[in-house]
Protein backbone atom coordinates (compact mmCIF):
# COMPACT_ATOMS: atom_id res chain seq x y z
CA UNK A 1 56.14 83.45 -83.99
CA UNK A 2 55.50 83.72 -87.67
CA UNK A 3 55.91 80.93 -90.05
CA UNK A 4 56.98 80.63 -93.66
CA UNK A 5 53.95 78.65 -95.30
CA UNK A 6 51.50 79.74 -92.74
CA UNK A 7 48.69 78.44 -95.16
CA UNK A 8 49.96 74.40 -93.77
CA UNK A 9 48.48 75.05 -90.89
CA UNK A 10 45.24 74.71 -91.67
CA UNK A 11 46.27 70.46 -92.01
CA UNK A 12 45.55 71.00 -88.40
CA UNK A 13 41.90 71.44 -88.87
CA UNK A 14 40.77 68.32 -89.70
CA UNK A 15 43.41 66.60 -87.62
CA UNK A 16 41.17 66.78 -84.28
CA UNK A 17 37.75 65.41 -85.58
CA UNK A 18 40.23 62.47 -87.31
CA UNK A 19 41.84 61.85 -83.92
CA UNK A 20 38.42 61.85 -82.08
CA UNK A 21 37.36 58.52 -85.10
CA UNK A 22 40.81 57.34 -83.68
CA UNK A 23 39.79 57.11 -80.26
CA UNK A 24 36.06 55.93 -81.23
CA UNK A 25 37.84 53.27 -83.31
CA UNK A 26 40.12 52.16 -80.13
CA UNK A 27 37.46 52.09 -77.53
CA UNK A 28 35.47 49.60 -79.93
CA UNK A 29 38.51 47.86 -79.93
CA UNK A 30 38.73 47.70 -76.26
CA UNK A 31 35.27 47.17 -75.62
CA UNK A 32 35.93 43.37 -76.40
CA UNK A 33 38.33 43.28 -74.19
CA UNK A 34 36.09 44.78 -70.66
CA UNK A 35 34.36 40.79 -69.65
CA UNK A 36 37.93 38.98 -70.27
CA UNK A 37 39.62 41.16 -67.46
CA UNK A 38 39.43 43.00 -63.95
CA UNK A 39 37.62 46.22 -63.76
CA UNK A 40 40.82 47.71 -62.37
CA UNK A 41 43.22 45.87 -65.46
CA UNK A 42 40.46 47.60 -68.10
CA UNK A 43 41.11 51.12 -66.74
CA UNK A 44 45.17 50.84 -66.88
CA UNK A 45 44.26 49.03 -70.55
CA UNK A 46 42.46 51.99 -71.39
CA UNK A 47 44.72 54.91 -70.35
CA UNK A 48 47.74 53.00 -72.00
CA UNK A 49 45.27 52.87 -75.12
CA UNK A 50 44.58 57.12 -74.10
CA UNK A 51 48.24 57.89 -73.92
CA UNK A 52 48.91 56.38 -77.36
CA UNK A 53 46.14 58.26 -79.17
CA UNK A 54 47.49 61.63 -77.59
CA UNK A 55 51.22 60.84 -78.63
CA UNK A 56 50.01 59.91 -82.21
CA UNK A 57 47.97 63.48 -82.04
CA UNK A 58 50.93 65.57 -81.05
CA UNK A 59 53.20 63.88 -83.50
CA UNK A 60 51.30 64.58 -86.32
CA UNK A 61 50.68 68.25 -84.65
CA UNK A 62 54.16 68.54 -84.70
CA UNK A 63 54.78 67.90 -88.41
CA UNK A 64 52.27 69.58 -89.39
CA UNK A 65 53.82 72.80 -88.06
CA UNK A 66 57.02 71.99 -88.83
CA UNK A 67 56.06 71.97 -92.71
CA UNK A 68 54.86 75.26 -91.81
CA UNK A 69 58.24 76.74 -91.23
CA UNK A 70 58.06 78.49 -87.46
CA UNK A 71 60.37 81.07 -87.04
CA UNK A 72 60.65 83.09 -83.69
CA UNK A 73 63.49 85.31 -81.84
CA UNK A 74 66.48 86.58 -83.47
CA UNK A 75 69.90 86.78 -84.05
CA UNK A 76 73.05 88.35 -85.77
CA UNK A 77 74.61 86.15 -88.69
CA UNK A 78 77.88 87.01 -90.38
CA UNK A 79 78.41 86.85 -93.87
CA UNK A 80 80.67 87.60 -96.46
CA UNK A 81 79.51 90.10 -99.46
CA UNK A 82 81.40 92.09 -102.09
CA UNK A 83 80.19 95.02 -100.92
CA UNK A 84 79.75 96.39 -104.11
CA UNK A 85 75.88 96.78 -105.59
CA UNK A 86 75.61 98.40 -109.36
CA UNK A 87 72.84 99.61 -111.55
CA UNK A 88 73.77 99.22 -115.12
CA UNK A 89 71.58 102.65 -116.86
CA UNK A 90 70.76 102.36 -120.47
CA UNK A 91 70.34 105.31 -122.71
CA UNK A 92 67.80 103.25 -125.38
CA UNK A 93 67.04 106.69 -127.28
CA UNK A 94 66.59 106.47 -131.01
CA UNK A 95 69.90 108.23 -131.29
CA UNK A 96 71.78 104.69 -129.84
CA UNK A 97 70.32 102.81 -133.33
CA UNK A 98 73.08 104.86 -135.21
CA UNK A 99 75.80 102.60 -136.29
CA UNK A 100 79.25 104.02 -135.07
CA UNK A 101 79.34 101.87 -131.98
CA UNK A 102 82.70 100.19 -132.97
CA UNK A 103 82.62 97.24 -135.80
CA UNK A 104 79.83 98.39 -137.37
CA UNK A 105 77.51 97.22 -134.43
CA UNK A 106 75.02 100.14 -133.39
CA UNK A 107 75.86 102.51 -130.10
CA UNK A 108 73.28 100.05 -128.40
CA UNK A 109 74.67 97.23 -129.04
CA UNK A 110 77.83 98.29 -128.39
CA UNK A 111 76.47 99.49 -124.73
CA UNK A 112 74.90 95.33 -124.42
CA UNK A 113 78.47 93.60 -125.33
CA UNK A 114 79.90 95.95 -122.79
CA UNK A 115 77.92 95.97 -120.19
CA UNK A 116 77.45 91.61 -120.62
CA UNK A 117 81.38 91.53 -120.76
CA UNK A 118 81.45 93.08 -117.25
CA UNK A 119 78.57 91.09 -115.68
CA UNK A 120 80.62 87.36 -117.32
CA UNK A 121 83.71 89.27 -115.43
CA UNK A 122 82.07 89.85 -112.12
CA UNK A 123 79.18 87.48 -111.50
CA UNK A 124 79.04 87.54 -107.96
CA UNK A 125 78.24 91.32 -107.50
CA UNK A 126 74.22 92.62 -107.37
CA UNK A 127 72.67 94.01 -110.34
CA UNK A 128 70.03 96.37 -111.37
CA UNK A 129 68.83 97.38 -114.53
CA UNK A 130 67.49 100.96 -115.49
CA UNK A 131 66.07 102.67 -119.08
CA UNK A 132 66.72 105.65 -119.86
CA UNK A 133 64.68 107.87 -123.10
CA UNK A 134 62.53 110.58 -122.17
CA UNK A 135 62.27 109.43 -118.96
CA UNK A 136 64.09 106.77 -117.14
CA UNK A 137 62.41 103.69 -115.60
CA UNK A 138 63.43 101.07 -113.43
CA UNK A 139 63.27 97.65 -115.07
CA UNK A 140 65.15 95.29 -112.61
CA UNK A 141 65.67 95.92 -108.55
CA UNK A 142 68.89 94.88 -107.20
CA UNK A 143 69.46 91.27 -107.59
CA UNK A 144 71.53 88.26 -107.58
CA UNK A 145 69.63 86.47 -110.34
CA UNK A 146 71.92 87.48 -112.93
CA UNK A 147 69.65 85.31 -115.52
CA UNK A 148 67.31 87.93 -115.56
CA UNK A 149 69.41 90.63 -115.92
CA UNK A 150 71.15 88.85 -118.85
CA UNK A 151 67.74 88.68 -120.51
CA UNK A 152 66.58 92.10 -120.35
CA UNK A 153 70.14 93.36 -121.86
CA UNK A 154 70.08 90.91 -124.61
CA UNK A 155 66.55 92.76 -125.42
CA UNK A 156 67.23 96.01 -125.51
CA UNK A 157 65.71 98.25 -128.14
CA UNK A 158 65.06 102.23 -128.59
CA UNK A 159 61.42 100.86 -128.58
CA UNK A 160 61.62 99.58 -124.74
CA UNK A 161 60.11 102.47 -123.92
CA UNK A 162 57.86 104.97 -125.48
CA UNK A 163 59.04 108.41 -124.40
CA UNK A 164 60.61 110.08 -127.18
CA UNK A 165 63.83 112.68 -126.46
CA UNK A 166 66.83 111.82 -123.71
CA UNK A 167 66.65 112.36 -120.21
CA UNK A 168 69.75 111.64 -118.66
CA UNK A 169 69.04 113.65 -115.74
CA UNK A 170 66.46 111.62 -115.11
CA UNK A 171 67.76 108.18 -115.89
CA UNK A 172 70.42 109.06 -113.39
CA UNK A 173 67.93 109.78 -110.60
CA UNK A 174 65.75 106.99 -110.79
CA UNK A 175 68.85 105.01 -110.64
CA UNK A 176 70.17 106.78 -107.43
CA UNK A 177 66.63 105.86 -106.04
CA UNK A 178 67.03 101.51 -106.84
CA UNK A 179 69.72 101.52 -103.93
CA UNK A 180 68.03 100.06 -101.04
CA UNK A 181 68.79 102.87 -98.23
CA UNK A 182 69.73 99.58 -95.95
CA UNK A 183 72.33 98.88 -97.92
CA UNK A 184 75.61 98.48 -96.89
CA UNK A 185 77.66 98.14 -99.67
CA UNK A 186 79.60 100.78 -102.12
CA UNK A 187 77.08 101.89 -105.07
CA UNK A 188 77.55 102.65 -108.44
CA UNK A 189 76.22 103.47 -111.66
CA UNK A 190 77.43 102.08 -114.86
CA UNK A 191 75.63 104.45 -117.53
CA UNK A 192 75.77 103.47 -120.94
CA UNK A 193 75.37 106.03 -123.54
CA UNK A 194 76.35 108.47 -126.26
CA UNK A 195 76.03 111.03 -124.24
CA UNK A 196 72.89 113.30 -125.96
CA UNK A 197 71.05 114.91 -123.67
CA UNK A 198 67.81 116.59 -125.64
CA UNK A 199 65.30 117.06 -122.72
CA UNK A 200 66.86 117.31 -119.78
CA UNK A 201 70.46 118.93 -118.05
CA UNK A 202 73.24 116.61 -116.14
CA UNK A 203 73.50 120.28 -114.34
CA UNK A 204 73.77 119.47 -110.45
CA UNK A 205 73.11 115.87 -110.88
CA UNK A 206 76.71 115.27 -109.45
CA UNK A 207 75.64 117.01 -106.33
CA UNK A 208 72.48 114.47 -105.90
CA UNK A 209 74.62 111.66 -106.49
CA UNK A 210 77.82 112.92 -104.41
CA UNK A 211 75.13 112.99 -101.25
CA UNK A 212 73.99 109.62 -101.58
CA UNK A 213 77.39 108.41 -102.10
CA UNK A 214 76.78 107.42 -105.82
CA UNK A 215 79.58 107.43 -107.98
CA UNK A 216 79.21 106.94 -111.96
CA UNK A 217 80.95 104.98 -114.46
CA UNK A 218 80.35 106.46 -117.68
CA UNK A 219 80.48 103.66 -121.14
CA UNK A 220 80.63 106.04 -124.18
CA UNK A 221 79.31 104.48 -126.92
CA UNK A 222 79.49 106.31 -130.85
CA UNK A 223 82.45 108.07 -132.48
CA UNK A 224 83.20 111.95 -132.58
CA UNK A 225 82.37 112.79 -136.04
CA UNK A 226 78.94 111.50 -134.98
CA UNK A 227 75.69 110.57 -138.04
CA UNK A 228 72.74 112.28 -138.98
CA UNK A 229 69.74 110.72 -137.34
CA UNK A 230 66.64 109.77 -139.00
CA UNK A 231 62.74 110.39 -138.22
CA UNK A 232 61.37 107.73 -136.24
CA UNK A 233 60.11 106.46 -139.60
CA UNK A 234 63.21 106.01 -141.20
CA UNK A 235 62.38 107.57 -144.12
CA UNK A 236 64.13 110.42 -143.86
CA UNK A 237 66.34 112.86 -141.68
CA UNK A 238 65.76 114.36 -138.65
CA UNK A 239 66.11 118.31 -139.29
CA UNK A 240 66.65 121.35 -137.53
CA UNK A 241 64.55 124.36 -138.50
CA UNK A 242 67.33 125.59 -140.49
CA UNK A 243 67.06 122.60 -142.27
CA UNK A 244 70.35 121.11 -141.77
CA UNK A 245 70.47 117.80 -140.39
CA UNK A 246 70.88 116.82 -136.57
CA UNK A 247 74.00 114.99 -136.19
CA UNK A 248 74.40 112.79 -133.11
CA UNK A 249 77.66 112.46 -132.00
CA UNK A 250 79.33 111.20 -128.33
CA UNK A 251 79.61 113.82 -125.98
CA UNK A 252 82.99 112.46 -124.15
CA UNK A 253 83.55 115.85 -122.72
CA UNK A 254 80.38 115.89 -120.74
CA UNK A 255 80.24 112.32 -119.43
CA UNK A 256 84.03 112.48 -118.90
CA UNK A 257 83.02 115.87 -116.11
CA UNK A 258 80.34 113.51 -114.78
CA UNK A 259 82.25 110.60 -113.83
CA UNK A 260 85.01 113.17 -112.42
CA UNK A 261 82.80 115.01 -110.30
CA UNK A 262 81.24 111.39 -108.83
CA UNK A 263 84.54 109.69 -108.17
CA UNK A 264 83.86 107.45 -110.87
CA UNK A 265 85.64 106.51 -114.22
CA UNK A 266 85.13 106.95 -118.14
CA UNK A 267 85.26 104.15 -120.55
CA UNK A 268 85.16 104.30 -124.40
CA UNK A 269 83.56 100.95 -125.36
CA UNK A 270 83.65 101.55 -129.16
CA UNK A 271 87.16 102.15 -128.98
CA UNK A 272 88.50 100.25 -126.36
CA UNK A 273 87.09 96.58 -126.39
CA UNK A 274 88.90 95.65 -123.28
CA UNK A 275 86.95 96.44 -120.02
CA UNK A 276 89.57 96.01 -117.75
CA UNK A 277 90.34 99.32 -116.88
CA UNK A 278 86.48 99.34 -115.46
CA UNK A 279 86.70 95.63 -113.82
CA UNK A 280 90.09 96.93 -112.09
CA UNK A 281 88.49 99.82 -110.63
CA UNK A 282 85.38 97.94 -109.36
CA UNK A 283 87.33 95.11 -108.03
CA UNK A 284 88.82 98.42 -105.40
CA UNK A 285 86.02 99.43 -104.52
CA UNK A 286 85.21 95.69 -103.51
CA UNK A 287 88.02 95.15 -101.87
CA UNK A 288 88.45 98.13 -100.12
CA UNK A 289 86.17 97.55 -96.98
CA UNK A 290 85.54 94.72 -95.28
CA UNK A 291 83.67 91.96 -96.95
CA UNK A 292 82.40 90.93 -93.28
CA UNK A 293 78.56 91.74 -92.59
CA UNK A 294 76.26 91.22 -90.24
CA UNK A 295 72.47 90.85 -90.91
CA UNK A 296 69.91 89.87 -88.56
CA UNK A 297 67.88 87.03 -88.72
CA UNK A 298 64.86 85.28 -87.37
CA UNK A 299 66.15 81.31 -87.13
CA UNK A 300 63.91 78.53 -88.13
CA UNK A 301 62.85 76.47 -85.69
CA UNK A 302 61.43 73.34 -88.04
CA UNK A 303 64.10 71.15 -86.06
CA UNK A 304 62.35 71.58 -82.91
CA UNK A 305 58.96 70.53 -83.88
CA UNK A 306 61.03 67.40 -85.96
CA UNK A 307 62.83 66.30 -83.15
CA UNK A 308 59.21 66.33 -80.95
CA UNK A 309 57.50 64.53 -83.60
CA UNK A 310 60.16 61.62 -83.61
CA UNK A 311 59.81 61.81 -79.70
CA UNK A 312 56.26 61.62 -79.64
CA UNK A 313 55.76 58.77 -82.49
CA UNK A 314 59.07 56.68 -80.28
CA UNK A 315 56.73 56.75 -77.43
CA UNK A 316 53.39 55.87 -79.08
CA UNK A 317 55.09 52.87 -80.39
CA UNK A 318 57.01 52.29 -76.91
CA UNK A 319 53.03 52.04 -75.39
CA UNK A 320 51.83 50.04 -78.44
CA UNK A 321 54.30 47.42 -77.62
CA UNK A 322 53.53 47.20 -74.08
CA UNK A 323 49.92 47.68 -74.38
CA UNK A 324 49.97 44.37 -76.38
CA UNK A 325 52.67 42.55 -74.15
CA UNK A 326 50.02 43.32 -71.50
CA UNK A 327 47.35 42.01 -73.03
């Protein structure tokens, strides 16, 4: 047996020592009663008085531990689930602040209104959240509270995390790893980014992803002809040692391979606005297995330990009343 607020139990405690002033109180009580009766009409007055006190203690008892929340055995529970759990990866690099996202709206927050657009789509499907920069990071687990993952979009910045660079590679990895390995649904990863890859290589990734049965959706964000980035400072250009400037532009090519080689699907967000190629092909994969599951479950018992409770206190009162009528 285990209980859900195990830390109620402990009401118990003083619940003896206040039943023993009970019984103290009650055989004053009687005690005026011994001289006006016969020994043997006493002892019957007393056990009535006994069998009260004890049906007022378990009652109590029982709600007591029925606040607690017992739980014991098990059993299998069916219930209906998409099926479908998603981690939407963020590339937050400095190279997403360049604004060629689509409207004149940076890459990043051209990633945010796409990636919110799907979640006020499909609301009832789990979320996580990764960050990706020069190493990736897991910011929200897999989760229905779609509040939170709302908020942490709507923050984004290149400065959510400190690593300078772009590690794809590893964004991609560390989202592989927020599926539970439990989990029976289809997983994907929606990856949002321009596609620059300066410390790391998407190089076999596929393969890590194809084994866990991971497929990709890749958002592009930015425009072909690309824009020179600046220092972190913003002062000036970032340079190669030539001294020509480093020009950031979307690598479709490369995240069109990766969502090939996954199974998955490519998405231009800064020139198509409409996600519903993306929301068909999720709503497939949703619908494509059963959406009947079976979990198991350890059943509260609370009702039990209720029903008791009104039992006991319906019998203390039954004695009450004929412990008086008696009299």
């Amino acid at each position: 047996m285990n209980f859900d607020n195990p830390r109620i139990l402990w009401s118990l405690v003083p619940l003896f020592p206040l039943w023993l002033l009970f019984i103290k109180h009650r055989s004053k009580r009687l005690a005026a009663f011994q001289t006006m009766t016969s020994p043997e009409g006493y002892r019957k007055l007393r056990s009535f008085s006994m069998n009260l006190a004890i049906h007022f203690l378990f009652c109590f008892s029982s709600l007591i531990i029925a606040l607690a929340g017992p739980r014991w055995g098990g059993r299998l529970v069916s219930e209906y689930s998409s099926g479908l759990d998603i981690v939407l990866a963020f590339d937050v690099s400095r190279s997403m602040d360049l604004k060629d996202g689509g409207g004149g709206q940076s890459r990043l927050d051209a990633a945010r209104q796409a990636a919110l657009s799907l979640i006020e789509a499909r609301p009832d499907f789990r979320y996580a959240v990764c960050l990706g920069k020069g190493k990736g990071v897991l910011g929200i687990p897999l989760t229905d509270d779609q509040e939170a993952v709302i908020n942490l979009i709507a923050s984004l910045s290149s400065d959510s995390i400190s690593a300078a660079g772009t590690n794809l590679q590893d964004l991609l990895e560390v989202s592989s790893r927020a599926f539970p390995e439990e989990s029976p649904g289809k997983r994907r990863i929606i990856l949002f980014t321009d596609g620059e890859d300066t410390r790391g290589t998407m190089d076999g990734i596929e393969r890590l992803l194809n084994a866990r049965g991971i497929g990709v959706v890749a958002v592009g964000v930015g425009s072909l002809q690309g824009l020179p980035v600046p220092q972190a400072d913003g002062t000036s250009l970032l340079r190669r040692p030539n001294g020509t400037p480093v020009i950031s532009q979307l690598r479709e090519p490369a995240l069109h391979q990766l969502a090939e080689l996954t199974g998955g699907l490519y998405w231009n967000a800064s020139r198509e606005s409409s996600p519903a190629p993306v929301l068909a092909y999720l709503d497939s994969l949703a619908s494509s297995r059963s959406s009947l599951e079976y979990r198991r479950e350890v059943p509260s018992r609370q009702v039990w330990f209720i029903l008791a409770a009104l039992v006991c206190f319906a019998a203390a009162r039954f004695l009450e009343e004929s412990l008086w009528k008696k009299r």
